[in-house]
PDB file of N, CA and C in Angstrom:
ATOM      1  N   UNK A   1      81.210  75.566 116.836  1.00  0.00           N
ATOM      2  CA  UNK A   1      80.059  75.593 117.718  1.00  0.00           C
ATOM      3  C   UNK A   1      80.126  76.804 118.650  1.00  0.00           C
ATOM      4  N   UNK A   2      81.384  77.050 119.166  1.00  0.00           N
ATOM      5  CA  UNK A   2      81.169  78.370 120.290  1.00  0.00           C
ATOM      6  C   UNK A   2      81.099  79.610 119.195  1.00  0.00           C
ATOM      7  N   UNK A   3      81.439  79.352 117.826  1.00  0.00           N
ATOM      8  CA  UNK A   3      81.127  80.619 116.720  1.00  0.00           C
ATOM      9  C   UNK A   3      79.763  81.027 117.032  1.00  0.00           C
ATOM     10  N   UNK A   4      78.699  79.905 116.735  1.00  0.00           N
ATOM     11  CA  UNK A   4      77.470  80.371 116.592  1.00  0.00           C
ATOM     12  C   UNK A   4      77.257  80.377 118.025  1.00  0.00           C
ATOM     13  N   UNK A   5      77.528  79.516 119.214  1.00  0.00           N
ATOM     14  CA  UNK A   5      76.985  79.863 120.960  1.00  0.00           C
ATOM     15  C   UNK A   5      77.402  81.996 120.671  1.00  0.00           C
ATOM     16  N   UNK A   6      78.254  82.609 120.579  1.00  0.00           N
ATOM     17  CA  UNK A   6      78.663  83.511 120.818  1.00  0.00           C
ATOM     18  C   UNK A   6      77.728  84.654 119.838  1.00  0.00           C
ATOM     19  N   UNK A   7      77.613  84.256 118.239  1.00  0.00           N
ATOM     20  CA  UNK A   7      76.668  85.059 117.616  1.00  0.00           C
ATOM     21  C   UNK A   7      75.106  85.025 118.394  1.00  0.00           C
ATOM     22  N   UNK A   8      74.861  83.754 118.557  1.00  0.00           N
ATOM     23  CA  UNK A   8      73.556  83.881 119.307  1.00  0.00           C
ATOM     24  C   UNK A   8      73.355  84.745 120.675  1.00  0.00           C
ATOM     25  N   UNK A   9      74.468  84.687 121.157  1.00  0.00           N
ATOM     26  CA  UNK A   9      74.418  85.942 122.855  1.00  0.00           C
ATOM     27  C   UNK A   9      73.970  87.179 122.326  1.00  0.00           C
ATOM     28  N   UNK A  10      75.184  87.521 121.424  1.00  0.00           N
ATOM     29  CA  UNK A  10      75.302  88.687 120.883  1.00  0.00           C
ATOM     30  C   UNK A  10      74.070  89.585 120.002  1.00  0.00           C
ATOM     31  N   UNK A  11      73.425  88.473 119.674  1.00  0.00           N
ATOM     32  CA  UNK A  11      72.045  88.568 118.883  1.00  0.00           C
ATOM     33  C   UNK A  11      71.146  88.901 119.991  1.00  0.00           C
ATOM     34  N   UNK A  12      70.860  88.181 121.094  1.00  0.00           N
ATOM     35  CA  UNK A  12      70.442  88.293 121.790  1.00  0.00           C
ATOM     36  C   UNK A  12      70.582  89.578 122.705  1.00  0.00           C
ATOM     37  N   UNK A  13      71.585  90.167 122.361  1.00  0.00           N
ATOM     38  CA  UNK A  13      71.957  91.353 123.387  1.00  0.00           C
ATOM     39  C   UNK A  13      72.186  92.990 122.099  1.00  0.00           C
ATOM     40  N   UNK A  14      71.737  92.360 121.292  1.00  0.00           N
ATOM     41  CA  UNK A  14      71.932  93.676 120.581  1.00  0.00           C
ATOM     42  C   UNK A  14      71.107  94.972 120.560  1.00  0.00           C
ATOM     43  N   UNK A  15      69.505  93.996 120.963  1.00  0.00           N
ATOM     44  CA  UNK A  15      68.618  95.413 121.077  1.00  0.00           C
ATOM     45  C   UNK A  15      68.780  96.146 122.012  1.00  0.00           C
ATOM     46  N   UNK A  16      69.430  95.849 123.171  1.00  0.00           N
ATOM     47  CA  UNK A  16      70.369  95.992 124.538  1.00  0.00           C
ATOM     48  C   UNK A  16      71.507  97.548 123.982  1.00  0.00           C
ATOM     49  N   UNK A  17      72.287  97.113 122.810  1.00  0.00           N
ATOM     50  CA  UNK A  17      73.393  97.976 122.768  1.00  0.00           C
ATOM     51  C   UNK A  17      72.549  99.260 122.591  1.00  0.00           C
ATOM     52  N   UNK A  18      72.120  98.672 121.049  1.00  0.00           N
ATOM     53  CA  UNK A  18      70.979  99.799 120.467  1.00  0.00           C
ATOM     54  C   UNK A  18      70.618 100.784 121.268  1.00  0.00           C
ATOM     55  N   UNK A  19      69.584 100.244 122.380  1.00  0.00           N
ATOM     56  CA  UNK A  19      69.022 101.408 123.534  1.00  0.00           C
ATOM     57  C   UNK A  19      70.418 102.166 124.556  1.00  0.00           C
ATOM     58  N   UNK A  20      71.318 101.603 124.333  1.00  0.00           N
ATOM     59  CA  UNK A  20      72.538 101.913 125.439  1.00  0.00           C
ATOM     60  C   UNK A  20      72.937 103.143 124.514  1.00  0.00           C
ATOM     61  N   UNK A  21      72.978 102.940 123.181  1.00  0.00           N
ATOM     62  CA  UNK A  21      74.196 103.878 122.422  1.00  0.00           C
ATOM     63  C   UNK A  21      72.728 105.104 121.771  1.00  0.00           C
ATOM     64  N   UNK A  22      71.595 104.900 121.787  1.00  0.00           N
ATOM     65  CA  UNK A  22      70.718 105.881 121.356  1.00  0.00           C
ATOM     66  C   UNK A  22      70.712 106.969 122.834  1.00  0.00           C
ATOM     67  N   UNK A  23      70.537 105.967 124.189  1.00  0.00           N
ATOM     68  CA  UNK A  23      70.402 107.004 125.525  1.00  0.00           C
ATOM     69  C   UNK A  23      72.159 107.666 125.809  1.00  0.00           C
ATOM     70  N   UNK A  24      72.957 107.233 124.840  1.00  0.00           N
ATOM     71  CA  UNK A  24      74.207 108.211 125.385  1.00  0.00           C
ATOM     72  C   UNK A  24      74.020 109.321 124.019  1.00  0.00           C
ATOM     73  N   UNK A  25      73.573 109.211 122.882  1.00  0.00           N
ATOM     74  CA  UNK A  25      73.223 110.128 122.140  1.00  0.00           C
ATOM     75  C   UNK A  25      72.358 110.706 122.800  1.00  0.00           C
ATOM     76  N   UNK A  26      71.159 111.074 123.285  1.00  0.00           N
ATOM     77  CA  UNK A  26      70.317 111.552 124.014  1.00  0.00           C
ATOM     78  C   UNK A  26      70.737 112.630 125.152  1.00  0.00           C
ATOM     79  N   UNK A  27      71.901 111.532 125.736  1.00  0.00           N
ATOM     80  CA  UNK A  27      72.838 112.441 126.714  1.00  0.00           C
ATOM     81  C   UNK A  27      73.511 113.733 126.336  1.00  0.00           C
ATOM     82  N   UNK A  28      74.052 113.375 125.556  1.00  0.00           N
ATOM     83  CA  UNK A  28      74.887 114.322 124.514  1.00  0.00           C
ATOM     84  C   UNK A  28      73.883 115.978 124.129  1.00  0.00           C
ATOM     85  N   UNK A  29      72.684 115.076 123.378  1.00  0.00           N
ATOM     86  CA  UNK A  29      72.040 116.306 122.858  1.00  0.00           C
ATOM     87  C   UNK A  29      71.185 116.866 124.030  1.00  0.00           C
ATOM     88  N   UNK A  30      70.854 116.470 125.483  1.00  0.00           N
ATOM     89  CA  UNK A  30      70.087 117.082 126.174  1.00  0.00           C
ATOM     90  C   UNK A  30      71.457 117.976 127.088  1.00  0.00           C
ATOM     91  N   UNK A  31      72.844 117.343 126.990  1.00  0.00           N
ATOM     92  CA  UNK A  31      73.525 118.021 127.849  1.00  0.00           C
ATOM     93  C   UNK A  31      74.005 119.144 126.760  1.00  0.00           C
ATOM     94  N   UNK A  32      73.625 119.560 125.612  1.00  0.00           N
ATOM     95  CA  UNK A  32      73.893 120.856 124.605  1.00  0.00           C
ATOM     96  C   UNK A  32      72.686 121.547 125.392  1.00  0.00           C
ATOM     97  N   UNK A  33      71.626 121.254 125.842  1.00  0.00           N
ATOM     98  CA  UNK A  33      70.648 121.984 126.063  1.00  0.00           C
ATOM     99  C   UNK A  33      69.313 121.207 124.732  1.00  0.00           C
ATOM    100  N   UNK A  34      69.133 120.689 124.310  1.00  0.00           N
ATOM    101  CA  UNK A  34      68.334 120.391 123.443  1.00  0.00           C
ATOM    102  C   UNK A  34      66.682 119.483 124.433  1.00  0.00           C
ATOM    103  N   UNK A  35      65.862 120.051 124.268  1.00  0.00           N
ATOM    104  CA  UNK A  35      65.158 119.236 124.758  1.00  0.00           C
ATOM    105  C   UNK A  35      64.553 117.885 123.799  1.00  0.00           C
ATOM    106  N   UNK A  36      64.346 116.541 124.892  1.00  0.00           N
ATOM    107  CA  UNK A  36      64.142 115.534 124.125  1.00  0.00           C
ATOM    108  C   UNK A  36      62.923 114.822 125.216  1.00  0.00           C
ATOM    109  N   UNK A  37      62.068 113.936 124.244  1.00  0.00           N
ATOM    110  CA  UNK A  37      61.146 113.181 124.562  1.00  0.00           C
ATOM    111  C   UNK A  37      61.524 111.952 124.775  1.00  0.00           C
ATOM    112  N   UNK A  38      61.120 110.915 125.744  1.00  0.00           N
ATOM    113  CA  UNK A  38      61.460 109.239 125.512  1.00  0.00           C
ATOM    114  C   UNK A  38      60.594 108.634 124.620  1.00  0.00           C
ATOM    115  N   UNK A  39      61.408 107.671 123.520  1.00  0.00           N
ATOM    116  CA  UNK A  39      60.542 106.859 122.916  1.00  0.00           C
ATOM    117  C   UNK A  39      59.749 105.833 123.829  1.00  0.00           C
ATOM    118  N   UNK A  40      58.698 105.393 123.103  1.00  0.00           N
ATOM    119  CA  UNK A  40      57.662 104.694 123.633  1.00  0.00           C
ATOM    120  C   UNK A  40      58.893 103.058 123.287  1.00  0.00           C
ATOM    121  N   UNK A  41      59.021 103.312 122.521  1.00  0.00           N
ATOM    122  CA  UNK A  41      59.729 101.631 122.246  1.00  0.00           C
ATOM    123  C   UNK A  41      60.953 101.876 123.175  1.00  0.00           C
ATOM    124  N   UNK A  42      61.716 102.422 123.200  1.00  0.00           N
ATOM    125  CA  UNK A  42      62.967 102.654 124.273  1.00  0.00           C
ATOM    126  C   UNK A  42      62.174 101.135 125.392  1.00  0.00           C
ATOM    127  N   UNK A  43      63.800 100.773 125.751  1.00  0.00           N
ATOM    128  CA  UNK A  43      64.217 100.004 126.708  1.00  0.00           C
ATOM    129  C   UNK A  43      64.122 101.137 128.036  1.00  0.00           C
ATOM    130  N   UNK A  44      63.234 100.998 128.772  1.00  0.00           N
ATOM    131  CA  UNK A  44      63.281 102.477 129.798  1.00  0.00           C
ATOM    132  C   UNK A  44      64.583 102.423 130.835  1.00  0.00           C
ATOM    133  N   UNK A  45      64.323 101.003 131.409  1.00  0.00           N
ATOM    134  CA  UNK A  45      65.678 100.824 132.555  1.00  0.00           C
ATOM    135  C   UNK A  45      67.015 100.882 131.852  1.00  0.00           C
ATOM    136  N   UNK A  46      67.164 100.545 130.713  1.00  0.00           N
ATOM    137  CA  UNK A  46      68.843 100.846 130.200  1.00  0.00           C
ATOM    138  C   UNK A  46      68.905 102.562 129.749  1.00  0.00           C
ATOM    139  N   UNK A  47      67.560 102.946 129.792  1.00  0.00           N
ATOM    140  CA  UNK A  47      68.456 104.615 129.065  1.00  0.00           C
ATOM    141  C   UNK A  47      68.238 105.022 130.401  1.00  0.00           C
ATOM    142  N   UNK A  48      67.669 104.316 131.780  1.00  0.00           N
ATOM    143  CA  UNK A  48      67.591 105.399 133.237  1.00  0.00           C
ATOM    144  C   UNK A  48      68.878 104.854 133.511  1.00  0.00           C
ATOM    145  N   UNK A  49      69.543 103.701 133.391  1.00  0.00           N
ATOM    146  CA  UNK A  49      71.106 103.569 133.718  1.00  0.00           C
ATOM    147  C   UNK A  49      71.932 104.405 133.330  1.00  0.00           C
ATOM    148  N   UNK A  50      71.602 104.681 131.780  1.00  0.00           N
ATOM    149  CA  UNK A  50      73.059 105.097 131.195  1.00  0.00           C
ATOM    150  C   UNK A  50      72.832 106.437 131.618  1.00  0.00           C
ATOM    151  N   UNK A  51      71.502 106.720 131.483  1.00  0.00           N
ATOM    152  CA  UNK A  51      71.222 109.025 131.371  1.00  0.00           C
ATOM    153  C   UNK A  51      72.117 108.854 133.161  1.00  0.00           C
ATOM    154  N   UNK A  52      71.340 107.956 134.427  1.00  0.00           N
ATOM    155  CA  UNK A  52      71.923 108.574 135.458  1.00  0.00           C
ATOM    156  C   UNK A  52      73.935 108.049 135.558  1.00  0.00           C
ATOM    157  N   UNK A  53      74.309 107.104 134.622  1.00  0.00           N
ATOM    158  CA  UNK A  53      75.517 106.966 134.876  1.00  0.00           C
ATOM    159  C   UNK A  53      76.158 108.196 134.616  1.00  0.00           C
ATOM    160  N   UNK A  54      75.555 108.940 133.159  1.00  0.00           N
ATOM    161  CA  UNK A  54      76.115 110.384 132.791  1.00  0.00           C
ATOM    162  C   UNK A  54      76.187 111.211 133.466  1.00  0.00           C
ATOM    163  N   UNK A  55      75.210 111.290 134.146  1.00  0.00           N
ATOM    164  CA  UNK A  55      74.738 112.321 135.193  1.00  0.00           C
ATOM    165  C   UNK A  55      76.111 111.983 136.647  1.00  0.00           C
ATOM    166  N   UNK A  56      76.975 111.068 136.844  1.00  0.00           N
ATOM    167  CA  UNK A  56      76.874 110.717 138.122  1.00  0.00           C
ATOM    168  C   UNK A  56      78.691 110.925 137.437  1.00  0.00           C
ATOM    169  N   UNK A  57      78.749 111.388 136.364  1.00  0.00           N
ATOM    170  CA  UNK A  57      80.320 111.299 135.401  1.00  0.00           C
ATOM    171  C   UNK A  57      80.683 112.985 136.201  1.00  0.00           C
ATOM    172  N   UNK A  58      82.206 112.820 136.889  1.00  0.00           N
ATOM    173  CA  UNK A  58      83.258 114.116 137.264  1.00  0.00           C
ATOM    174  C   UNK A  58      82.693 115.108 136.099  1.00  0.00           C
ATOM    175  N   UNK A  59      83.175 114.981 134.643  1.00  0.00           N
ATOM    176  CA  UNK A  59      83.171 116.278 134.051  1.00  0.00           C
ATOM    177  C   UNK A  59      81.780 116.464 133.823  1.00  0.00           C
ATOM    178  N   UNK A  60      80.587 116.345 133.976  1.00  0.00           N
ATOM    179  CA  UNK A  60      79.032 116.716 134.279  1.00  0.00           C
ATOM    180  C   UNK A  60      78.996 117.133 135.418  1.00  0.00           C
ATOM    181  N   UNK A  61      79.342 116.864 136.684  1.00  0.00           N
ATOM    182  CA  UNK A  61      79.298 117.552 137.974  1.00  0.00           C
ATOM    183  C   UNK A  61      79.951 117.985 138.067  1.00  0.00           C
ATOM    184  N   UNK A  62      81.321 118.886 137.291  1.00  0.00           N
ATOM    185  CA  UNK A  62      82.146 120.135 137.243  1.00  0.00           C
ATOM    186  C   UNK A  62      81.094 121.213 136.907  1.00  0.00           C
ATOM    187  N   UNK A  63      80.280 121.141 136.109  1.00  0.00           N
ATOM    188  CA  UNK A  63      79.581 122.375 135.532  1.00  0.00           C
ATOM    189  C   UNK A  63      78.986 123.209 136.519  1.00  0.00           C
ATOM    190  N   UNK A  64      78.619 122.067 137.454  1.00  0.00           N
ATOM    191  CA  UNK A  64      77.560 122.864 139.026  1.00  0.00           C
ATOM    192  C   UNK A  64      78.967 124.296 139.267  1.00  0.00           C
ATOM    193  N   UNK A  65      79.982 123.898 139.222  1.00  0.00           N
ATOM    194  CA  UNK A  65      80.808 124.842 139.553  1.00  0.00           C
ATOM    195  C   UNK A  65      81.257 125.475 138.594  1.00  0.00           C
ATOM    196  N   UNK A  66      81.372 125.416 137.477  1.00  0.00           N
ATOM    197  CA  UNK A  66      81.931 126.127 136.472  1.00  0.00           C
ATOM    198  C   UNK A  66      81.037 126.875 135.684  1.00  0.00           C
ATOM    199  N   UNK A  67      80.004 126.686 135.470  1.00  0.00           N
ATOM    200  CA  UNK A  67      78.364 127.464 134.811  1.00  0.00           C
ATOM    201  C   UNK A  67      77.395 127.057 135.572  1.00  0.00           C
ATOM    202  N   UNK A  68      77.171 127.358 136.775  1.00  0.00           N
ATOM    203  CA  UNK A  68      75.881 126.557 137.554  1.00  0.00           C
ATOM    204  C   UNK A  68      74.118 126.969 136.384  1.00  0.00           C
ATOM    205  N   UNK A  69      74.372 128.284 136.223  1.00  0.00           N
ATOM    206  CA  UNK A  69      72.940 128.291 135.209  1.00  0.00           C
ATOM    207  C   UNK A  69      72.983 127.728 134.084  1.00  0.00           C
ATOM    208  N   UNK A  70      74.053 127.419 133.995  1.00  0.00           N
ATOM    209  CA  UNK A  70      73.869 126.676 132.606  1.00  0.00           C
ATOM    210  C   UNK A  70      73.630 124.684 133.288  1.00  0.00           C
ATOM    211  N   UNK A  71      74.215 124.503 134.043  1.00  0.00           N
ATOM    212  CA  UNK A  71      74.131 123.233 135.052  1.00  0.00           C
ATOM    213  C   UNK A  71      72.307 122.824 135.162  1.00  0.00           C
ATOM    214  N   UNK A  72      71.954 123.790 135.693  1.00  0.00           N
ATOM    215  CA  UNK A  72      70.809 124.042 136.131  1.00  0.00           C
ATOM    216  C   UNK A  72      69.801 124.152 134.993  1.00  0.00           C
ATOM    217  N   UNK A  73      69.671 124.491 133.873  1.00  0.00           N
ATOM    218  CA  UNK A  73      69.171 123.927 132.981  1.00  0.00           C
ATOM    219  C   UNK A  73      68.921 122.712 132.418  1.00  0.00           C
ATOM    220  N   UNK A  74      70.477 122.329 132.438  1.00  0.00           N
ATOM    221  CA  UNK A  74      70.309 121.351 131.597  1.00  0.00           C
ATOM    222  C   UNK A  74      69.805 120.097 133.116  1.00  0.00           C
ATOM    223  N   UNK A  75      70.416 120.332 134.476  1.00  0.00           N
ATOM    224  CA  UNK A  75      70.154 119.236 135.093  1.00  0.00           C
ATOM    225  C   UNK A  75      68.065 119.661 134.916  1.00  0.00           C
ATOM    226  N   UNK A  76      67.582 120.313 134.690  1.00  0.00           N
ATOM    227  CA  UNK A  76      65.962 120.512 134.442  1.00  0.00           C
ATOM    228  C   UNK A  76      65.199 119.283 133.142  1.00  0.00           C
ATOM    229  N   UNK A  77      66.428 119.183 132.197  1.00  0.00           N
ATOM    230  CA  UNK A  77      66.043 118.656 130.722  1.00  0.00           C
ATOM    231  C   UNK A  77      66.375 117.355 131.058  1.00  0.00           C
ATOM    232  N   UNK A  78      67.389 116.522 131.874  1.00  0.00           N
ATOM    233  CA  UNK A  78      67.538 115.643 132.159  1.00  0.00           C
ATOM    234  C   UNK A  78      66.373 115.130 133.050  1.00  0.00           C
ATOM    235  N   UNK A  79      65.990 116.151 134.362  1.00  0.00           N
ATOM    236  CA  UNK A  79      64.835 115.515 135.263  1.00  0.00           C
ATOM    237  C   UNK A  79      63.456 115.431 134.114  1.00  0.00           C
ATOM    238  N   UNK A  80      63.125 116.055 133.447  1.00  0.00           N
ATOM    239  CA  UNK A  80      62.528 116.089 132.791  1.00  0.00           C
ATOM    240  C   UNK A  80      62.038 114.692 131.927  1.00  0.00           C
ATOM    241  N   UNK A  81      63.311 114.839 130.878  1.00  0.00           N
ATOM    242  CA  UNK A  81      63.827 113.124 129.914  1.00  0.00           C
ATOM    243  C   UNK A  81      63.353 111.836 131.389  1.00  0.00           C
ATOM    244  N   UNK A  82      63.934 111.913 132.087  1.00  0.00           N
ATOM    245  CA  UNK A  82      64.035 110.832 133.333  1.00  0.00           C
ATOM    246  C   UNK A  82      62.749 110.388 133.391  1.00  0.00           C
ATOM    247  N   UNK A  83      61.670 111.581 134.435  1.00  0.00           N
ATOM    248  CA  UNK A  83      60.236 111.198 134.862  1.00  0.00           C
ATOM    249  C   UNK A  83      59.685 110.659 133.567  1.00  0.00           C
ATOM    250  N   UNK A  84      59.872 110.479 132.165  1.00  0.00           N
ATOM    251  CA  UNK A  84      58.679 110.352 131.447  1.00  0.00           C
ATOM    252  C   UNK A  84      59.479 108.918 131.382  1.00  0.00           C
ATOM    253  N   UNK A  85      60.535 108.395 131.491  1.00  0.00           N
ATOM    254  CA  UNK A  85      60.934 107.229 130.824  1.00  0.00           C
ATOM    255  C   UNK A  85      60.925 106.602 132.742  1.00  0.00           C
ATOM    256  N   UNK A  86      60.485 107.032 133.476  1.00  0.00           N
ATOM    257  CA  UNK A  86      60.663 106.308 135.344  1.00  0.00           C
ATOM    258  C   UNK A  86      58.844 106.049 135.080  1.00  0.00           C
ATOM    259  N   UNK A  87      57.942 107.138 134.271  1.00  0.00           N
ATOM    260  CA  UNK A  87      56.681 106.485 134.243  1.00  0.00           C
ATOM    261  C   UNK A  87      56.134 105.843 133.516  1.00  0.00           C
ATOM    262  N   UNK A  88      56.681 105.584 132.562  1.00  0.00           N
ATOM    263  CA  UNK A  88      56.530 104.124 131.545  1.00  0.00           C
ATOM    264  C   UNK A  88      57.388 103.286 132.231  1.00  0.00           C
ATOM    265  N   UNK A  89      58.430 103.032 132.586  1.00  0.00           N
ATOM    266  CA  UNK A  89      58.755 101.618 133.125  1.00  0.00           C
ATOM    267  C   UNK A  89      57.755 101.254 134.232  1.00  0.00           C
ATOM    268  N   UNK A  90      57.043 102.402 134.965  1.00  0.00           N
ATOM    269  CA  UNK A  90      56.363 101.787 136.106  1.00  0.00           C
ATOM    270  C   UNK A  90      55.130 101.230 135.205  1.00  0.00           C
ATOM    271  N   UNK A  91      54.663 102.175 134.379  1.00  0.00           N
ATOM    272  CA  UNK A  91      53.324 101.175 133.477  1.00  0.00           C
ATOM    273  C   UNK A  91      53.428 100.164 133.244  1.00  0.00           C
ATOM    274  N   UNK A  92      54.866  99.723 132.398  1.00  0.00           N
ATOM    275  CA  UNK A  92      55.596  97.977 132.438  1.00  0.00           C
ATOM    276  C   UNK A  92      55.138  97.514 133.404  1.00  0.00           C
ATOM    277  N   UNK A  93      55.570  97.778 133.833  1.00  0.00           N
ATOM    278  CA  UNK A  93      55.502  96.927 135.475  1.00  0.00           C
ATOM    279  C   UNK A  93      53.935  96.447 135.844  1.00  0.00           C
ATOM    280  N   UNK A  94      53.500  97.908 135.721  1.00  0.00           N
ATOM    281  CA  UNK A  94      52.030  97.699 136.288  1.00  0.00           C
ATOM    282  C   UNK A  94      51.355  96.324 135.027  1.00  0.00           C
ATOM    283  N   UNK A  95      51.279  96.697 134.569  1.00  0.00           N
ATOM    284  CA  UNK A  95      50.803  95.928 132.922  1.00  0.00           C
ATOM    285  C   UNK A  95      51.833  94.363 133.427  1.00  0.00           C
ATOM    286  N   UNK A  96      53.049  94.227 133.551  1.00  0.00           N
ATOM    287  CA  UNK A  96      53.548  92.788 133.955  1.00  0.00           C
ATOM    288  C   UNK A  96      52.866  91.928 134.956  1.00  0.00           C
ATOM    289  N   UNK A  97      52.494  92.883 136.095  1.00  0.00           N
ATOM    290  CA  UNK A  97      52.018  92.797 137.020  1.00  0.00           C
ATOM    291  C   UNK A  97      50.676  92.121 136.963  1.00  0.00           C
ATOM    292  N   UNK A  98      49.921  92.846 136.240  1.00  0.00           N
ATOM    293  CA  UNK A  98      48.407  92.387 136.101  1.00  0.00           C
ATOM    294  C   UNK A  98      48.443  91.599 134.891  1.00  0.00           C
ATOM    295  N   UNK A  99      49.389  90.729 134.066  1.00  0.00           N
ATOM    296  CA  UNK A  99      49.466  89.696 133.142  1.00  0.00           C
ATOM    297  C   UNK A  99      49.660  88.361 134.224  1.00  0.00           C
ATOM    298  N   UNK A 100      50.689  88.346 134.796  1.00  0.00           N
ATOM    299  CA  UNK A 100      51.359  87.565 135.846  1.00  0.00           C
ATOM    300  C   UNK A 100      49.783  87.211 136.699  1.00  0.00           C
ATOM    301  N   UNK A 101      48.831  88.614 137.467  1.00  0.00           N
ATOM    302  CA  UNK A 101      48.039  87.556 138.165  1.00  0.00           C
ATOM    303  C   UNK A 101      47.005  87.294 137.735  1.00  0.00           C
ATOM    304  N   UNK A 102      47.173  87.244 136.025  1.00  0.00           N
ATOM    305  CA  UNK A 102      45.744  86.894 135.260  1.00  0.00           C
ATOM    306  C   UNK A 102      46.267  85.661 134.980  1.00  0.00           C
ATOM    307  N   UNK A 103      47.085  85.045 134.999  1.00  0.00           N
ATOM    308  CA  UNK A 103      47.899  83.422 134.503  1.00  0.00           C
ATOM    309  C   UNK A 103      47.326  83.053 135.884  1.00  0.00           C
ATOM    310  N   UNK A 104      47.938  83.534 136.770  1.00  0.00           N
ATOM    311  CA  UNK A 104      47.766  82.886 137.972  1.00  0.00           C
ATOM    312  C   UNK A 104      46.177  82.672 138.423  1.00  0.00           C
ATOM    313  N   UNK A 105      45.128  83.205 137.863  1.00  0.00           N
ATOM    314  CA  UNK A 105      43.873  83.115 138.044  1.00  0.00           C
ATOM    315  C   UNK A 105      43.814  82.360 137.165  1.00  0.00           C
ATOM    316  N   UNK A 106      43.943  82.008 136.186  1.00  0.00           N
ATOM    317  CA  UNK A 106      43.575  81.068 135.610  1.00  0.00           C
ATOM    318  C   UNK A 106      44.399  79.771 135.712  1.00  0.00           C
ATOM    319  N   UNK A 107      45.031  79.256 136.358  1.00  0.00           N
ATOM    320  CA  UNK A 107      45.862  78.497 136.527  1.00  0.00           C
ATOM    321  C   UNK A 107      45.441  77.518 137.681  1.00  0.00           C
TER     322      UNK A 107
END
Protein backbone atom coordinates (compact mmCIF):
# COMPACT_ATOMS: atom_id res chain seq x y z
CA UNK A 1 0.00 0.00 0.00
CA UNK A 2 2.70 2.77 0.77
CA UNK A 3 4.19 1.25 -2.87
CA UNK A 4 1.34 2.70 -4.66
CA UNK A 5 0.64 5.91 -1.69
CA UNK A 6 4.35 6.84 -2.93
CA UNK A 7 3.93 6.14 -6.93
CA UNK A 8 0.84 8.23 -6.71
CA UNK A 9 2.88 11.48 -5.02
CA UNK A 10 5.39 10.97 -7.40
CA UNK A 11 2.91 10.92 -10.31
CA UNK A 12 1.55 13.67 -9.01
CA UNK A 13 4.74 15.66 -8.85
CA UNK A 14 6.30 14.74 -12.01
CA UNK A 15 5.04 17.48 -14.29
CA UNK A 16 6.72 19.53 -11.40
CA UNK A 17 10.29 17.81 -12.15
CA UNK A 18 9.75 18.11 -15.90
CA UNK A 19 9.40 22.07 -15.70
CA UNK A 20 12.33 22.12 -12.94
CA UNK A 21 14.88 20.10 -15.20
CA UNK A 22 13.68 21.88 -18.75
CA UNK A 23 14.22 25.67 -16.72
CA UNK A 24 17.83 24.42 -15.57
CA UNK A 25 18.40 23.42 -19.29
CA UNK A 26 17.24 26.83 -20.26
CA UNK A 27 19.70 28.12 -17.67
CA UNK A 28 22.47 26.48 -19.14
CA UNK A 29 21.72 27.53 -22.77
CA UNK A 30 20.82 31.26 -21.94
CA UNK A 31 23.99 31.40 -19.60
CA UNK A 32 26.18 30.22 -23.14
CA UNK A 33 24.56 33.34 -24.41
CA UNK A 34 21.77 31.67 -26.46
CA UNK A 35 18.66 33.52 -26.54
CA UNK A 36 15.40 31.70 -25.46
CA UNK A 37 11.60 32.23 -25.38
CA UNK A 38 9.16 30.84 -22.44
CA UNK A 39 6.87 28.17 -23.34
CA UNK A 40 3.29 28.95 -23.13
CA UNK A 41 2.72 25.47 -21.35
CA UNK A 42 5.80 25.99 -18.92
CA UNK A 43 4.93 25.92 -15.22
CA UNK A 44 5.92 29.86 -14.96
CA UNK A 45 6.57 29.99 -11.00
CA UNK A 46 8.90 26.81 -11.01
CA UNK A 47 11.17 28.00 -14.02
CA UNK A 48 11.08 31.88 -12.08
CA UNK A 49 12.42 29.73 -9.00
CA UNK A 50 14.89 27.72 -10.54
CA UNK A 51 16.20 30.62 -13.49
CA UNK A 52 16.42 33.11 -10.15
CA UNK A 53 17.97 30.24 -7.86
CA UNK A 54 20.72 30.11 -10.82
CA UNK A 55 21.03 33.47 -10.95
CA UNK A 56 21.51 33.88 -7.04
CA UNK A 57 24.44 30.58 -7.46
CA UNK A 58 28.51 32.00 -6.27
CA UNK A 59 29.91 30.73 -9.65
CA UNK A 60 27.16 33.00 -11.81
CA UNK A 61 27.93 36.03 -9.65
CA UNK A 62 31.77 35.46 -10.12
CA UNK A 63 31.40 36.47 -13.78
CA UNK A 64 30.26 40.22 -12.71
CA UNK A 65 33.99 40.10 -11.81
CA UNK A 66 35.68 37.94 -14.01
CA UNK A 67 33.96 39.00 -17.65
CA UNK A 68 31.52 41.72 -16.56
CA UNK A 69 30.53 42.18 -20.55
CA UNK A 70 30.12 39.03 -20.95
CA UNK A 71 27.98 39.02 -17.30
CA UNK A 72 26.09 41.74 -18.69
CA UNK A 73 24.80 40.10 -21.56
CA UNK A 74 23.89 37.28 -20.51
CA UNK A 75 22.35 38.90 -17.09
CA UNK A 76 20.13 40.96 -20.33
CA UNK A 77 18.92 37.25 -21.77
CA UNK A 78 17.98 36.15 -18.41
CA UNK A 79 15.91 39.62 -17.62
CA UNK A 80 14.60 39.12 -20.75
CA UNK A 81 13.54 34.94 -20.41
CA UNK A 82 12.15 36.25 -16.76
CA UNK A 83 9.61 39.29 -17.84
CA UNK A 84 7.88 37.06 -20.45
CA UNK A 85 7.42 34.03 -18.04
CA UNK A 86 6.61 37.05 -14.63
CA UNK A 87 3.80 38.14 -17.47
CA UNK A 88 2.08 35.04 -18.07
CA UNK A 89 2.02 33.96 -14.52
CA UNK A 90 0.38 37.35 -13.81
CA UNK A 91 -2.27 36.49 -16.77
CA UNK A 92 -2.77 33.10 -14.59
CA UNK A 93 -3.55 34.88 -12.02
CA UNK A 94 -5.58 37.44 -13.64
CA UNK A 95 -7.68 34.64 -15.55
CA UNK A 96 -7.79 32.60 -11.76
CA UNK A 97 -8.91 35.58 -10.48
CA UNK A 98 -11.84 36.34 -12.68
CA UNK A 99 -12.89 32.34 -12.67
CA UNK A 100 -12.94 32.43 -8.74
CA UNK A 101 -15.38 35.66 -8.85
CA UNK A 102 -17.52 34.23 -11.59
CA UNK A 103 -18.30 30.97 -9.12
CA UNK A 104 -18.75 33.34 -6.57
CA UNK A 105 -21.46 35.28 -8.60
CA UNK A 106 -23.07 32.61 -9.27
CA UNK A 107 -23.13 30.97 -6.10
Amino acid sequence: MNMLDDAVVEDIYAGDRMDEAVARWENQMIAQGVTLNMNSYDNHVLHLQEHFNYQKKIDFQQVKITDPKSFHEIEAKFLAHIIQHQQAAAEQRQAMMKEQAALKGTA
